[in-house]
Structure formats: structure tokens, C-alpha cells
C-alpha atoms as a PDB file:
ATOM      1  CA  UNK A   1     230.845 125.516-188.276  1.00  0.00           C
ATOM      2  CA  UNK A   2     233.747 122.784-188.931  1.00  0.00           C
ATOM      3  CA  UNK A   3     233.414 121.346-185.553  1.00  0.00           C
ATOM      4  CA  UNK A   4     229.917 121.263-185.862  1.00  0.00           C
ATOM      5  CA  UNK A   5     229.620 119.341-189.173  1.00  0.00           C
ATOM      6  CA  UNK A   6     232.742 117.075-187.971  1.00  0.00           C
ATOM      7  CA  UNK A   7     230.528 115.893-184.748  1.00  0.00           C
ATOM      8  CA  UNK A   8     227.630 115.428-187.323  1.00  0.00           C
ATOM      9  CA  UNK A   9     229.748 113.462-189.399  1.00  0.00           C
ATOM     10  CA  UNK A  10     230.852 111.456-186.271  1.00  0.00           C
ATOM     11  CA  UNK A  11     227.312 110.440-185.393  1.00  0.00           C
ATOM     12  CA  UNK A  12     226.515 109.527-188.933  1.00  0.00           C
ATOM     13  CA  UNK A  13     224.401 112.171-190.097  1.00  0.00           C
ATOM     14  CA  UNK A  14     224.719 115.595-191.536  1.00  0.00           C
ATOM     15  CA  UNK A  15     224.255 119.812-190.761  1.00  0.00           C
ATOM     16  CA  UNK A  16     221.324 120.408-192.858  1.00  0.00           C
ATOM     17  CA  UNK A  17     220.143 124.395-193.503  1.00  0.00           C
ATOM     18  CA  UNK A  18     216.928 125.534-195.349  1.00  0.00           C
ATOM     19  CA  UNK A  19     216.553 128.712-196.419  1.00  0.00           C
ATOM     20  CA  UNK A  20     213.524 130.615-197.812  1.00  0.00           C
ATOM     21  CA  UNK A  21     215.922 131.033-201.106  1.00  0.00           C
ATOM     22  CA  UNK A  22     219.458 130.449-202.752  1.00  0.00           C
ATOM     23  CA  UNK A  23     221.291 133.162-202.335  1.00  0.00           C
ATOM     24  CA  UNK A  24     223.494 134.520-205.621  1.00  0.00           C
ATOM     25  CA  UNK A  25     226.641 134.199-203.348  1.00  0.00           C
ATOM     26  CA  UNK A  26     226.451 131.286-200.455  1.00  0.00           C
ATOM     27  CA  UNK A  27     227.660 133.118-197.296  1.00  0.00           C
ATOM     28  CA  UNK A  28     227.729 130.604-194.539  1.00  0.00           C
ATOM     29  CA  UNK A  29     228.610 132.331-191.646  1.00  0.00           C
ATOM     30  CA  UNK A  30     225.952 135.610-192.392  1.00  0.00           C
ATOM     31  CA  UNK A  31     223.218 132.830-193.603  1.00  0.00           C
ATOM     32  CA  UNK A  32     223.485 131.348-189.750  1.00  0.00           C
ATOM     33  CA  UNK A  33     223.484 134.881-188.094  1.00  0.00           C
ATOM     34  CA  UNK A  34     220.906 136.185-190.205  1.00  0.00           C
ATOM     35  CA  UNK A  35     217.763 134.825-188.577  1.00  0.00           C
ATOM     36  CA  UNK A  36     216.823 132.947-192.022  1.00  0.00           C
ATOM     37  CA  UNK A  37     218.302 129.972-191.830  1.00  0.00           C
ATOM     38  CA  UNK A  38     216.576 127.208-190.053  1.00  0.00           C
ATOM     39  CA  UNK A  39     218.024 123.597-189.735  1.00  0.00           C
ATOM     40  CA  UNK A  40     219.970 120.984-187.829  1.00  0.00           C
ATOM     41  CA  UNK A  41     221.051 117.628-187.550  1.00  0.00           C
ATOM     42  CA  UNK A  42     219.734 115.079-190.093  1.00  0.00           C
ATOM     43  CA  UNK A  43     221.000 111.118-189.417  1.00  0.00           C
ATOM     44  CA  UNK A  44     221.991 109.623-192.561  1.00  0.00           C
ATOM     45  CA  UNK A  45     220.144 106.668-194.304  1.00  0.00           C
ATOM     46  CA  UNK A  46     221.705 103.640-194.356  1.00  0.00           C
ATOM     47  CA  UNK A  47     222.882 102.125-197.813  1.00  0.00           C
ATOM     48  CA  UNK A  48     221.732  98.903-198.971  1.00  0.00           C
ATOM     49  CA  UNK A  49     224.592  96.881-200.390  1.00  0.00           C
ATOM     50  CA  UNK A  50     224.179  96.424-204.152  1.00  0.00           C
ATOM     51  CA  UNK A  51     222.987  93.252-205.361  1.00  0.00           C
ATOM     52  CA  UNK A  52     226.101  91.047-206.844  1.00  0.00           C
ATOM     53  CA  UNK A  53     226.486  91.191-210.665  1.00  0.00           C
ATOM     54  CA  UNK A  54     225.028  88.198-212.709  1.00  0.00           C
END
């Protein structure tokens, strides 16, 4: 799971997971071998640079 969020974070984007529900206790590695989980790679937006102060 660390290498795969690191090579997201490399390409400028993020691991993204949706579940059906939150679980009570967030249990990465049973949420992705449960079959519930759905998801993948999501590029990120690119900020706008805030307007200069007045």
C-alpha cells in the first residue's frame, strides 16, 4: 500500500477508496482484501495561485 500511494503521489494524484460505509475501526489492509472496496487513482487538481493582497 506505501509503494502504491508513493507512485500516486509521484504522478500527482492520489489512492482514492470508496466504500459502501465507514467502518468503526479503519482496517486498510482487510478493507482492500475484502471485496468492498472499490477505487483507484485520482490526478490531483491543480491550485490556482492566490490573488496578491491589496
Amino acid at each position: 500500500m506505501a509503494d502504491w500511494c508513493a507512485s500516486a503521489e509521484r504522478a500527482g494524484g492520489a489512492v482514492v477508496l470508496f466504500l459502501d460505509a465507514l467502518p468503526d475501526t479503519l482496517d486498510r489492509p482487510h478493507l482492500l482484501r475484502s471485496g468492498t472496496a472499490r477505487g483507484g487513482f485520482l490526478p490531483a487538481l491543480a491550485r490556482r495561485a492566490a490573488a496578491p493582497p491589496r
